[in-house]
C-alpha atoms as a PDB file:
ATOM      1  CA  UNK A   1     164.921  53.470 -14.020  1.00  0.00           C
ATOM      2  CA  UNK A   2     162.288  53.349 -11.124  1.00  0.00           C
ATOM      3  CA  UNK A   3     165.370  53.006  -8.473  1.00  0.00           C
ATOM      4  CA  UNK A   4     166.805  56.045 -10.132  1.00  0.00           C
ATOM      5  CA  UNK A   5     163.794  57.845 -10.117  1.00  0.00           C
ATOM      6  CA  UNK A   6     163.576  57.154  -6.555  1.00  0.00           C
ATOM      7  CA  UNK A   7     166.829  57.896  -4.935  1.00  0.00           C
ATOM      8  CA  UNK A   8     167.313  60.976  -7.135  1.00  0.00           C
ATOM      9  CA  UNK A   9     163.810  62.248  -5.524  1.00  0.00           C
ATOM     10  CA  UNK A  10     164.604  61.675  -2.228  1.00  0.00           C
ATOM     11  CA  UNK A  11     167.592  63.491  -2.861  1.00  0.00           C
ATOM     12  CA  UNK A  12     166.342  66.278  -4.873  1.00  0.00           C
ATOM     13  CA  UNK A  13     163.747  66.690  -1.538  1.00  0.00           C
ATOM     14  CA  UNK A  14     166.359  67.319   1.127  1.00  0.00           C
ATOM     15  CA  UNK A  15     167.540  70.650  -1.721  1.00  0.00           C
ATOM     16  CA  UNK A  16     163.839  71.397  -1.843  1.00  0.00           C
ATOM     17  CA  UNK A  17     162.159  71.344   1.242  1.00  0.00           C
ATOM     18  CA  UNK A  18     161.195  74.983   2.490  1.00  0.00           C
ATOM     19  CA  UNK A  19     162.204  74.492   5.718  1.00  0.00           C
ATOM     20  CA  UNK A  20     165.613  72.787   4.559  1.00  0.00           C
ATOM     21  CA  UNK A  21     165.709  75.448   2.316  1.00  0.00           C
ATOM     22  CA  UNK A  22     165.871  78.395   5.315  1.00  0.00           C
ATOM     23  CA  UNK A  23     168.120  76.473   7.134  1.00  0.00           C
ATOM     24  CA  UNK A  24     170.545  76.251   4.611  1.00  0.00           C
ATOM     25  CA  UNK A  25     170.438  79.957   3.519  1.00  0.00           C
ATOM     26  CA  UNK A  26     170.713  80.496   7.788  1.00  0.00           C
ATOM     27  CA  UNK A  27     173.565  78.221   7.889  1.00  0.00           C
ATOM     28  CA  UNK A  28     175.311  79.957   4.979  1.00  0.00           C
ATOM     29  CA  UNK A  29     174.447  83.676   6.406  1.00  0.00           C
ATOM     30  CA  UNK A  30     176.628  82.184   9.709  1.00  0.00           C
ATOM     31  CA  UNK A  31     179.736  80.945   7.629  1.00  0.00           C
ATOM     32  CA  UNK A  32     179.832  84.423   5.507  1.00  0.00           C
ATOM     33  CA  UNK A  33     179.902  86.082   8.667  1.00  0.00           C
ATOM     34  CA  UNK A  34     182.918  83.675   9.860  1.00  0.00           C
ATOM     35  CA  UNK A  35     184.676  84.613   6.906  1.00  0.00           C
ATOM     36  CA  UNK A  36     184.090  88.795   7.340  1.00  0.00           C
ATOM     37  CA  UNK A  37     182.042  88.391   4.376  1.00  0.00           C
ATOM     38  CA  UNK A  38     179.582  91.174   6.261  1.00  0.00           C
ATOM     39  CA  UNK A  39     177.757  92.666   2.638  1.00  0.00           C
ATOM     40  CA  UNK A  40     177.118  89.447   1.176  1.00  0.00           C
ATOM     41  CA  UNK A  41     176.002  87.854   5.002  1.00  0.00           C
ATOM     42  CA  UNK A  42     173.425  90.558   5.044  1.00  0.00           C
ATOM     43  CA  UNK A  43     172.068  90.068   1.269  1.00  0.00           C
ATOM     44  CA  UNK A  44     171.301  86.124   2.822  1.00  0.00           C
ATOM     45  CA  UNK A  45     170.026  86.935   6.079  1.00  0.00           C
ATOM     46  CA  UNK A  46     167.981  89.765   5.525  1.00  0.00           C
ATOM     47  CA  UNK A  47     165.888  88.162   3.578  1.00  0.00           C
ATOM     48  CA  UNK A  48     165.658  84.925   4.959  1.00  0.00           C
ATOM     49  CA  UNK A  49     164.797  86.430   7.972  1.00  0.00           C
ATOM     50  CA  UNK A  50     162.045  88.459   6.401  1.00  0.00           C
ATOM     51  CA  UNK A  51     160.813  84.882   4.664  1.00  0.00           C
ATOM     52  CA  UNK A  52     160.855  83.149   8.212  1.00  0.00           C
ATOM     53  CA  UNK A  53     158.960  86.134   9.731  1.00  0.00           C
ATOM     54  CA  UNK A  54     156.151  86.330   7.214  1.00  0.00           C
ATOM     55  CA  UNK A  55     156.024  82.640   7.394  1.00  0.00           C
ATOM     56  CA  UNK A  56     155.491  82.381  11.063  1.00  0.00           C
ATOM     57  CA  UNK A  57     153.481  85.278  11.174  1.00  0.00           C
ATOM     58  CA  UNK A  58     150.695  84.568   8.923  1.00  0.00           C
ATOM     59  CA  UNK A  59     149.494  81.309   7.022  1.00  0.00           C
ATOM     60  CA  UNK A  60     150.786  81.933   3.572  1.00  0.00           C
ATOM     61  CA  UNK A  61     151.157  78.835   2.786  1.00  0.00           C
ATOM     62  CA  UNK A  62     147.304  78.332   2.580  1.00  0.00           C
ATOM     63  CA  UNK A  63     148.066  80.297  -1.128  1.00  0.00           C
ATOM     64  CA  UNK A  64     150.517  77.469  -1.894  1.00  0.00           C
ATOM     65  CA  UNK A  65     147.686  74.416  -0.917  1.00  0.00           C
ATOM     66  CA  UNK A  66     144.469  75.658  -1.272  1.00  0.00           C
ATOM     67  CA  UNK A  67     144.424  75.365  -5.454  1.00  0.00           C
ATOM     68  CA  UNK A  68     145.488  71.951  -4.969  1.00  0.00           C
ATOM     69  CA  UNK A  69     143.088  71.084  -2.050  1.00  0.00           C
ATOM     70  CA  UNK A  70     139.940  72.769  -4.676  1.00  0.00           C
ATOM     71  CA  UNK A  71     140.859  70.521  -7.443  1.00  0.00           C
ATOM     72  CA  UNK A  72     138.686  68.068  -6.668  1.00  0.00           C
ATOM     73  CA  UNK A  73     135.872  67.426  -4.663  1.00  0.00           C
ATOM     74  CA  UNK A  74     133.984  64.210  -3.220  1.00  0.00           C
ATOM     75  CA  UNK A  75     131.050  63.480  -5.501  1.00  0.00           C
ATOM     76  CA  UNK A  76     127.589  65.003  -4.627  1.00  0.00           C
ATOM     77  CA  UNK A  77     126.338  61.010  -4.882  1.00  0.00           C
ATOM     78  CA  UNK A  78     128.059  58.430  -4.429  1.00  0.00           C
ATOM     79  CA  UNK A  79     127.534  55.925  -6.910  1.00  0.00           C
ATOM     80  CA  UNK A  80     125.041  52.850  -6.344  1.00  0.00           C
ATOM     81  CA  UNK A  81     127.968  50.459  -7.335  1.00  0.00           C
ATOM     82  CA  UNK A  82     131.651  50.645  -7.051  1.00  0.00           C
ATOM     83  CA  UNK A  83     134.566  47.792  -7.664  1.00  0.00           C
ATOM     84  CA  UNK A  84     136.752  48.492  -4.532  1.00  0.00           C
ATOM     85  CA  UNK A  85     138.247  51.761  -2.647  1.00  0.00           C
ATOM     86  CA  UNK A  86     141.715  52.266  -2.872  1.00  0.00           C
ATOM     87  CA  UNK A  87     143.354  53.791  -0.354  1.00  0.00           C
ATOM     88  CA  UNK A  88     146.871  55.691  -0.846  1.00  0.00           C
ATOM     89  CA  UNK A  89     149.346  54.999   2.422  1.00  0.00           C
ATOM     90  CA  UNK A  90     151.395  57.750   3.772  1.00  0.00           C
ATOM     91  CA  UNK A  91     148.720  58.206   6.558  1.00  0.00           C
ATOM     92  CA  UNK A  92     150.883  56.104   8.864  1.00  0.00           C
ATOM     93  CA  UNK A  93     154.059  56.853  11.112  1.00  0.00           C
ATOM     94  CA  UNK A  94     156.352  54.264   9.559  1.00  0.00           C
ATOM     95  CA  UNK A  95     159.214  55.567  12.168  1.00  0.00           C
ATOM     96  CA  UNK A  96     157.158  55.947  15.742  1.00  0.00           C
ATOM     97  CA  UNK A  97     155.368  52.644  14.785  1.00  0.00           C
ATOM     98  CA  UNK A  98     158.169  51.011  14.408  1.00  0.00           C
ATOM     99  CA  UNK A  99     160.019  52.193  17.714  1.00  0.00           C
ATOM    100  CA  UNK A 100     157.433  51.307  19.910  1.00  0.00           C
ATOM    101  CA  UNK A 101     155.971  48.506  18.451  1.00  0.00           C
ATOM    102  CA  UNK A 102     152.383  50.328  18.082  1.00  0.00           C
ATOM    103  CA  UNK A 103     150.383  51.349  14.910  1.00  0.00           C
ATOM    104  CA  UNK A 104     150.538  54.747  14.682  1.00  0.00           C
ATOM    105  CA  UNK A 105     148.498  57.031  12.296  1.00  0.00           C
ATOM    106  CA  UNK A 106     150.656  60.112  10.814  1.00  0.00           C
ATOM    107  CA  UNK A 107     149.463  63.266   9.736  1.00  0.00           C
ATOM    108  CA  UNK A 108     147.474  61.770   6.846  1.00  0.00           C
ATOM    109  CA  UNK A 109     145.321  59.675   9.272  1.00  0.00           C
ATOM    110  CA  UNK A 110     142.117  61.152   7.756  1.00  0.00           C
ATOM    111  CA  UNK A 111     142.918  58.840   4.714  1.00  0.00           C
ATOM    112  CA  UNK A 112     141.732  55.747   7.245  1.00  0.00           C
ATOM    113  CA  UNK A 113     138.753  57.617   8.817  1.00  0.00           C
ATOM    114  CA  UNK A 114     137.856  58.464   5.021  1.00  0.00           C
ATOM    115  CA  UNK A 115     138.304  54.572   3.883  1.00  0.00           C
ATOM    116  CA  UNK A 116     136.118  53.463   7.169  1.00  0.00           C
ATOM    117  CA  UNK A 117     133.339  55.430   6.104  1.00  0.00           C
ATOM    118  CA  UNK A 118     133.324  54.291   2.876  1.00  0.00           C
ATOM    119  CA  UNK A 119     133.668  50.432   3.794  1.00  0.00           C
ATOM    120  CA  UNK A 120     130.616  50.985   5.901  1.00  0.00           C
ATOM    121  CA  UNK A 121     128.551  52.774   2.703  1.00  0.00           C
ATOM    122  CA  UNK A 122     130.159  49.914   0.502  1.00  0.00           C
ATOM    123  CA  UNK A 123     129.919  46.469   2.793  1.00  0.00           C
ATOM    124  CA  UNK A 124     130.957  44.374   0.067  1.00  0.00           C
ATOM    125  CA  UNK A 125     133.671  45.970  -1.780  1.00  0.00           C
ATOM    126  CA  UNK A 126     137.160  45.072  -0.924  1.00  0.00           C
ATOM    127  CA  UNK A 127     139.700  47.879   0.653  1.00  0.00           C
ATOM    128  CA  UNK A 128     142.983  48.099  -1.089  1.00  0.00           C
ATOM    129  CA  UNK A 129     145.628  49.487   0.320  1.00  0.00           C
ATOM    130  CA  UNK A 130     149.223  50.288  -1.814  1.00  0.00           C
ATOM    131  CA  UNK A 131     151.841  51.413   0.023  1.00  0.00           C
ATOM    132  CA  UNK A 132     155.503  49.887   0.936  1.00  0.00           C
ATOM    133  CA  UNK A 133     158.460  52.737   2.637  1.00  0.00           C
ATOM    134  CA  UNK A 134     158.786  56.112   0.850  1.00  0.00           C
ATOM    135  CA  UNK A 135     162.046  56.302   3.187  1.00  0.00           C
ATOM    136  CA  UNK A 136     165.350  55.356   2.102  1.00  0.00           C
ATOM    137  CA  UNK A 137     166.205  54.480   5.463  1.00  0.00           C
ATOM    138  CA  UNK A 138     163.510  52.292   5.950  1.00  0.00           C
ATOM    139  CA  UNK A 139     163.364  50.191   2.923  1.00  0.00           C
ATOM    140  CA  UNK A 140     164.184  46.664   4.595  1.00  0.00           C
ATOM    141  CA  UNK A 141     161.109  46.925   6.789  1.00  0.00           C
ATOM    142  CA  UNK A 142     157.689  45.227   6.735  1.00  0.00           C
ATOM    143  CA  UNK A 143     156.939  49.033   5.391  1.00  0.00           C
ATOM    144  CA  UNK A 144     153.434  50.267   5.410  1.00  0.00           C
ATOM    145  CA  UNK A 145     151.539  47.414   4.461  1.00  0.00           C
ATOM    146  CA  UNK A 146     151.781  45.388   7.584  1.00  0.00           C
ATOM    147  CA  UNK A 147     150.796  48.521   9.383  1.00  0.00           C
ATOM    148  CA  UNK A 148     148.151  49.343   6.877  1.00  0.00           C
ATOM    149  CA  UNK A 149     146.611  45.922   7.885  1.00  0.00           C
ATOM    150  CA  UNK A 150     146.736  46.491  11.572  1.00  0.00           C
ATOM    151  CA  UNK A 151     145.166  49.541  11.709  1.00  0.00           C
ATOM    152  CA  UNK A 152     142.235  48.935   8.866  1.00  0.00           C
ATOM    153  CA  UNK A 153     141.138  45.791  11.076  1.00  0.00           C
ATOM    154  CA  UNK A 154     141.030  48.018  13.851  1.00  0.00           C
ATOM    155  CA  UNK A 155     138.620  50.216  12.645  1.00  0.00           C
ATOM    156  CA  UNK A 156     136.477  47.376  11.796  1.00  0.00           C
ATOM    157  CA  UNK A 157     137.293  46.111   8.434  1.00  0.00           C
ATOM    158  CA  UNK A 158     137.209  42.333   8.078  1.00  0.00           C
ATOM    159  CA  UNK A 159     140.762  40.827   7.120  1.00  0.00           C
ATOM    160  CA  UNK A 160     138.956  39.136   4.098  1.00  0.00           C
ATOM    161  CA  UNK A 161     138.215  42.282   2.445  1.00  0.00           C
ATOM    162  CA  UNK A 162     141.791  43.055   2.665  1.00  0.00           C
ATOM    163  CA  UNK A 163     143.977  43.543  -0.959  1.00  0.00           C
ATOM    164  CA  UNK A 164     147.355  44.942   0.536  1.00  0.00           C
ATOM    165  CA  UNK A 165     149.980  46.477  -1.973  1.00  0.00           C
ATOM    166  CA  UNK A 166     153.439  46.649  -0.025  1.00  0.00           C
ATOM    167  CA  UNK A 167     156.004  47.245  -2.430  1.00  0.00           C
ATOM    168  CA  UNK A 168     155.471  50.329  -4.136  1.00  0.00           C
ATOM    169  CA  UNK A 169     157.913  53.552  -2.732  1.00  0.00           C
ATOM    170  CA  UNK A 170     156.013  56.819  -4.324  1.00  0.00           C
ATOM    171  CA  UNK A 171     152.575  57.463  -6.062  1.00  0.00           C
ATOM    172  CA  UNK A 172     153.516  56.219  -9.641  1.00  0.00           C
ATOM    173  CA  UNK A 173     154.415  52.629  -7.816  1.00  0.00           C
ATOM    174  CA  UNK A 174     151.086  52.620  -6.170  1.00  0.00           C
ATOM    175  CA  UNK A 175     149.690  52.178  -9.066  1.00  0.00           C
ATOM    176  CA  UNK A 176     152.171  50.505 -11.491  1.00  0.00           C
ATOM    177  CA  UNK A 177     151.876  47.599  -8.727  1.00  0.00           C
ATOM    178  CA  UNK A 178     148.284  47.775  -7.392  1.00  0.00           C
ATOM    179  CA  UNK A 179     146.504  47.227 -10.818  1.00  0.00           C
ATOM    180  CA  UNK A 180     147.081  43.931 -11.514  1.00  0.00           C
ATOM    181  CA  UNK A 181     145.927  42.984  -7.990  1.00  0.00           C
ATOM    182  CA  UNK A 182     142.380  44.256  -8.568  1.00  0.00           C
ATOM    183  CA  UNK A 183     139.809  42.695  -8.654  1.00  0.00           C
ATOM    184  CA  UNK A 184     138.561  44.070 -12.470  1.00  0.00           C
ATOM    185  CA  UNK A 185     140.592  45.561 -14.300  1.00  0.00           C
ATOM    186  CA  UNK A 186     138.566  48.073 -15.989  1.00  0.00           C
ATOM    187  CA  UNK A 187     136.256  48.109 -12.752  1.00  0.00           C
ATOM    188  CA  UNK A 188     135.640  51.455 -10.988  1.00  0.00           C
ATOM    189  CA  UNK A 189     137.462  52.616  -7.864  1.00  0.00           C
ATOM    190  CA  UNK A 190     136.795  55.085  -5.054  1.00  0.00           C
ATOM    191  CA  UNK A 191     139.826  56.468  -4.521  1.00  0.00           C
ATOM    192  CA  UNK A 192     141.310  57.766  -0.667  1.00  0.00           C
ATOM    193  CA  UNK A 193     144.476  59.874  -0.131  1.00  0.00           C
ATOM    194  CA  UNK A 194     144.960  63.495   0.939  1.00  0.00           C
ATOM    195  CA  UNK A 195     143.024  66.061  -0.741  1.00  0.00           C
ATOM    196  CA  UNK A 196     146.935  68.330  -1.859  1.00  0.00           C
ATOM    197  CA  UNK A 197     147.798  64.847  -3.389  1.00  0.00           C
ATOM    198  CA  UNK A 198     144.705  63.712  -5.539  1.00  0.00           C
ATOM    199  CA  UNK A 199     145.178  66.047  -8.684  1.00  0.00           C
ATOM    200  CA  UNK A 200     148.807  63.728  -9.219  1.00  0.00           C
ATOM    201  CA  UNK A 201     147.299  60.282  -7.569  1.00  0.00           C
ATOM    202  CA  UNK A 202     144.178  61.044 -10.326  1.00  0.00           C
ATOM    203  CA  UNK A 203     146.845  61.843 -13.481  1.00  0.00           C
ATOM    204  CA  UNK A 204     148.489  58.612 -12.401  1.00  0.00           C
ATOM    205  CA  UNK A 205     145.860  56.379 -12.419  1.00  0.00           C
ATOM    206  CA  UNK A 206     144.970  57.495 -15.456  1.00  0.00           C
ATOM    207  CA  UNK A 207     147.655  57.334 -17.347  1.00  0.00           C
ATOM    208  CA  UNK A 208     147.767  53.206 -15.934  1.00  0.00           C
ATOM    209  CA  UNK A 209     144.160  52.941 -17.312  1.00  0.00           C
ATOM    210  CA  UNK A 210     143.118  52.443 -13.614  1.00  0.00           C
ATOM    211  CA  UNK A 211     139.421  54.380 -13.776  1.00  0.00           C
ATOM    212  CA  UNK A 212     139.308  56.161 -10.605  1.00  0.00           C
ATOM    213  CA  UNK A 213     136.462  58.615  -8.360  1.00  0.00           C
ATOM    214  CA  UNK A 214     138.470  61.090  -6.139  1.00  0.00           C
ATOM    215  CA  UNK A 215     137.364  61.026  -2.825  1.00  0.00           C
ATOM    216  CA  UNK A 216     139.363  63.616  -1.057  1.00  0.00           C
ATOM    217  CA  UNK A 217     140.678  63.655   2.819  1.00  0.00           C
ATOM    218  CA  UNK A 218     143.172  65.163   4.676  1.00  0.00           C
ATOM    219  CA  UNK A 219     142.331  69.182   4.233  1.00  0.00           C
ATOM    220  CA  UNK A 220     145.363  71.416   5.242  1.00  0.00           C
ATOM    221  CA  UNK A 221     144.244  74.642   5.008  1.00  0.00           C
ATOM    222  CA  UNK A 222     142.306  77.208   6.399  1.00  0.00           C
ATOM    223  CA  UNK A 223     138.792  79.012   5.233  1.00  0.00           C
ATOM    224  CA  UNK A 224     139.388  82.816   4.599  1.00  0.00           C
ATOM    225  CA  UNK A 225     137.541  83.927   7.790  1.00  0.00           C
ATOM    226  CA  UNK A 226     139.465  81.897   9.833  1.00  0.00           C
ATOM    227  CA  UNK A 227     143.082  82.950   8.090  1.00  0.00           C
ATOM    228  CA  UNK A 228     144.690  85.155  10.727  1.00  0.00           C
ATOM    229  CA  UNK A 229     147.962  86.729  12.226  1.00  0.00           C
ATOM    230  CA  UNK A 230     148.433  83.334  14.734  1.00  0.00           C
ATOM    231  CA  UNK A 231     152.302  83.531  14.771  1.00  0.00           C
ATOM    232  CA  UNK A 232     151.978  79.952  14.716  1.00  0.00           C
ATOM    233  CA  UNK A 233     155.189  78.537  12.424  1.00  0.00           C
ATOM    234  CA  UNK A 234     155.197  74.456  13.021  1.00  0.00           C
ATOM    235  CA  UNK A 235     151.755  74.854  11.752  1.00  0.00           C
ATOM    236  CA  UNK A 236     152.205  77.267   8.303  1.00  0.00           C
ATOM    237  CA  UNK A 237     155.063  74.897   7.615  1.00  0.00           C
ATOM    238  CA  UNK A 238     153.152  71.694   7.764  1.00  0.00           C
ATOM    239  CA  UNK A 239     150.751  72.867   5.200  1.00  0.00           C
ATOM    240  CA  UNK A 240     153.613  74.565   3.244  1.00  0.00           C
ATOM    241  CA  UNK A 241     156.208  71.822   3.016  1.00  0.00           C
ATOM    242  CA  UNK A 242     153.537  69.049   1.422  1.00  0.00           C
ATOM    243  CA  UNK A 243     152.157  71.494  -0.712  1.00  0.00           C
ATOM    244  CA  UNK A 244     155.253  73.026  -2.084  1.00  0.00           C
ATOM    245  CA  UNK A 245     156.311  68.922  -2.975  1.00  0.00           C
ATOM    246  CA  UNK A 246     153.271  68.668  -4.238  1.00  0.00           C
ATOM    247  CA  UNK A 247     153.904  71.364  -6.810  1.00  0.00           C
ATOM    248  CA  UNK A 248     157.183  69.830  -7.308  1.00  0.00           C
ATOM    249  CA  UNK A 249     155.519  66.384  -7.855  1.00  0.00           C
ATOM    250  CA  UNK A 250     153.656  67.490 -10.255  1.00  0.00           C
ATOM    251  CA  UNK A 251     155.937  69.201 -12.650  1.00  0.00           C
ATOM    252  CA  UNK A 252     158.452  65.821 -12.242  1.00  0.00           C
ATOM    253  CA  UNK A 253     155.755  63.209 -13.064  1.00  0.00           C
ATOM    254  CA  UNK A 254     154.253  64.975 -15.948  1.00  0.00           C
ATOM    255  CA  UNK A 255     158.138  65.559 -17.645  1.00  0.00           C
ATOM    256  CA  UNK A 256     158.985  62.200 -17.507  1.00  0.00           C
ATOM    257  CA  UNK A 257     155.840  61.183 -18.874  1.00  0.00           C
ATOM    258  CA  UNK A 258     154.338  59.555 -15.727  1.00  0.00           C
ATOM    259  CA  UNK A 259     151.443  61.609 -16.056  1.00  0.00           C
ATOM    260  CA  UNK A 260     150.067  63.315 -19.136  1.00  0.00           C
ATOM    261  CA  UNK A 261     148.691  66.844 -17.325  1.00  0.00           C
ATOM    262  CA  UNK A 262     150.943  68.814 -15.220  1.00  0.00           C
ATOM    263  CA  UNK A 263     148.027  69.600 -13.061  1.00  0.00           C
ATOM    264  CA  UNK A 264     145.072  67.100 -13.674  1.00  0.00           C
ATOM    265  CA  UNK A 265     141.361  68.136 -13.787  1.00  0.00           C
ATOM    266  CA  UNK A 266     138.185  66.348 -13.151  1.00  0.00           C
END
C-alpha cells in the first residue's frame, strides 16, 4: 500500500503542479489552434494568459503560503531538556549532488542552519535525520541520508551524535521508520523542516505517537510591506508550487487516515 501511495503521488504531482498545470493548458491552446479550433483556443489562452500575468506580476502566491507558514511558531523558550531534534530532509539537492560529486544544500537548506543552532543550544542530544529519495528516478541511490551525514558533520556536528533514517520516500515514512530508531520512545523531540510543511510533519507525528515541538525554518513568503509589483515569476512560483502541494498534502494524508486533522493546530 505504501508503494502505491507513492507512485500514485508522484504521479498525481506532475497533473498538479501550477506550473505543469499552465503549461499544459498553453500546450493545449497551441494544438486547438492547429486544429482551427479558434473559439475554444481563445476560452484556454485567454485565461491562462491572464493567470501567468497576475502570477508574474505580483506575489500571489504569498495568499496560498502564508496560512501555512503562521501555523506554527518556534517556542518563546526553549525547553531546559529535550530527547533529540529531528530533522526532516528535503533540504538537499539529491540531483546536483549527485552529478558533481559535492553536497549540495537545496532550497530547504535553512532546515540544516536551523538543526546547527539547535545542536549548539542542545550539546548532548543526538540529531536525527529521516530522509531516503522522494524521486522516482532516484530510488537506487545512497538517497539523502549519506548526504544528510556529509553535510551535518560539516557544520560541526560530531558523527556520534548522528541517528540517520535513509529509507523513508515522503513525510508519513519519515516517521513510520524513524520512531523505532529513537532513542525514547515517548521522549520529546524538537522538530526541523520547512515552516509550509510543519502543520502535516506535526499531524504525522502525532498520529505515530511520536511527541513532537515544531521548530519552524525555511520561510517563503513575504511581509505585507514588502509585497510589491516585482514582475519577478521564478520567484512567485517557488513559493506557489510548495505551497499549493502542501495544500494538496494535506487533504491526501488526512483521507487516508495518515493524519487525523486536515490542517493540524498547535
Amino acid at each position: 500500500m505504501d508503494e502505491l501511495f507513492f507512485l500514485a503521488s508522484k504521479i498525481g504531482w506532475a497533473f498538479l503542479s501550477p506550473g505543469n498545470l499552465l503549461v499544459f493548458f498553453l500546450f493545449f491552446g497551441v494544438l486547438l489552434l492547429l486544429f482551427n479550433r479558434i473559439s475554444t483556443a481563445k476560452k484556454v489562452l485567454i485565461p491562462t494568459g491572464l493567470m501567468a500575468f497576475v502570477l508574474m506580476a505580483y506575489p500571489i502566491s504569498d495568499y496560498v503560503m502564508k496560512p501555512l507558514e503562521s501555523r506554527f511558531s518556534k517556542p518563546q523558550t526553549l525547553p531546559s531538556k529535550i530527547d533529540g531534534i529531528i530533522i526532516l530532509g528535503g533540504g538537499e539537492d539529491l540531483k546536483r549532488s549527485l552529478s558533481w560529486h559535492v553536497a549540495e544544500l537545496g532550497m530547504g537548506g535553512d532546515r540544516y542552519i536551523g538543526t546547527a543552532g539547535l545542536a549548539t543550544y542542545y550539546p548532548n542530544a543526538p540529531v536525527i535525520f529521516t530522509g531516503g529519495s522522494g524521486s522516482m528516478s532516484l530510488q537506487n541511490t545512497t538517497g539523502e541520508g549519506a548526504l544528510a551525514r556529509t553535510l551535518l558533520t560539516t557544520i560541526g556536528i560530531s558523527e556520534q551524535r548522528l541517528i540517520i533514517e535513509s529509507k523513508s520516500r515522503n513525510t508519513y515514512e519519515n516517521f513510520k521508520y524513524t520512531k523505532p530508531l529513537l532513542p525514547k520512545t515517548d521522549g520529546t523531540y524538537l522538530l526541523v523542516t520547512s515552516a509550509f510543511h510543519m502543520a502535516r510533519a506535526v499531524g504525522i507525528a502525532r498520529m505515530q505517537g511520536v511527541n513532537v515541538i515544531a521548530y519552524p525554518v525555511d520561510y517563503r513568503t513575504n511581509s505585507d510591506d514588502l509585497r510589491i509589483f516585482d514582475f519577478d515569476f521564478f520567484d512567485h512560483l517557488k513559493a506557489l508550487e510548495p505551497a499549493w502541494r502542501e495544500w494538496v498534502g494535506l487533504t491526501v494524508y488526512y483521507l487516508t487516515g495518515k493524519t487525523n486533522q486536515w490542517f493540524p493546530e498547535p
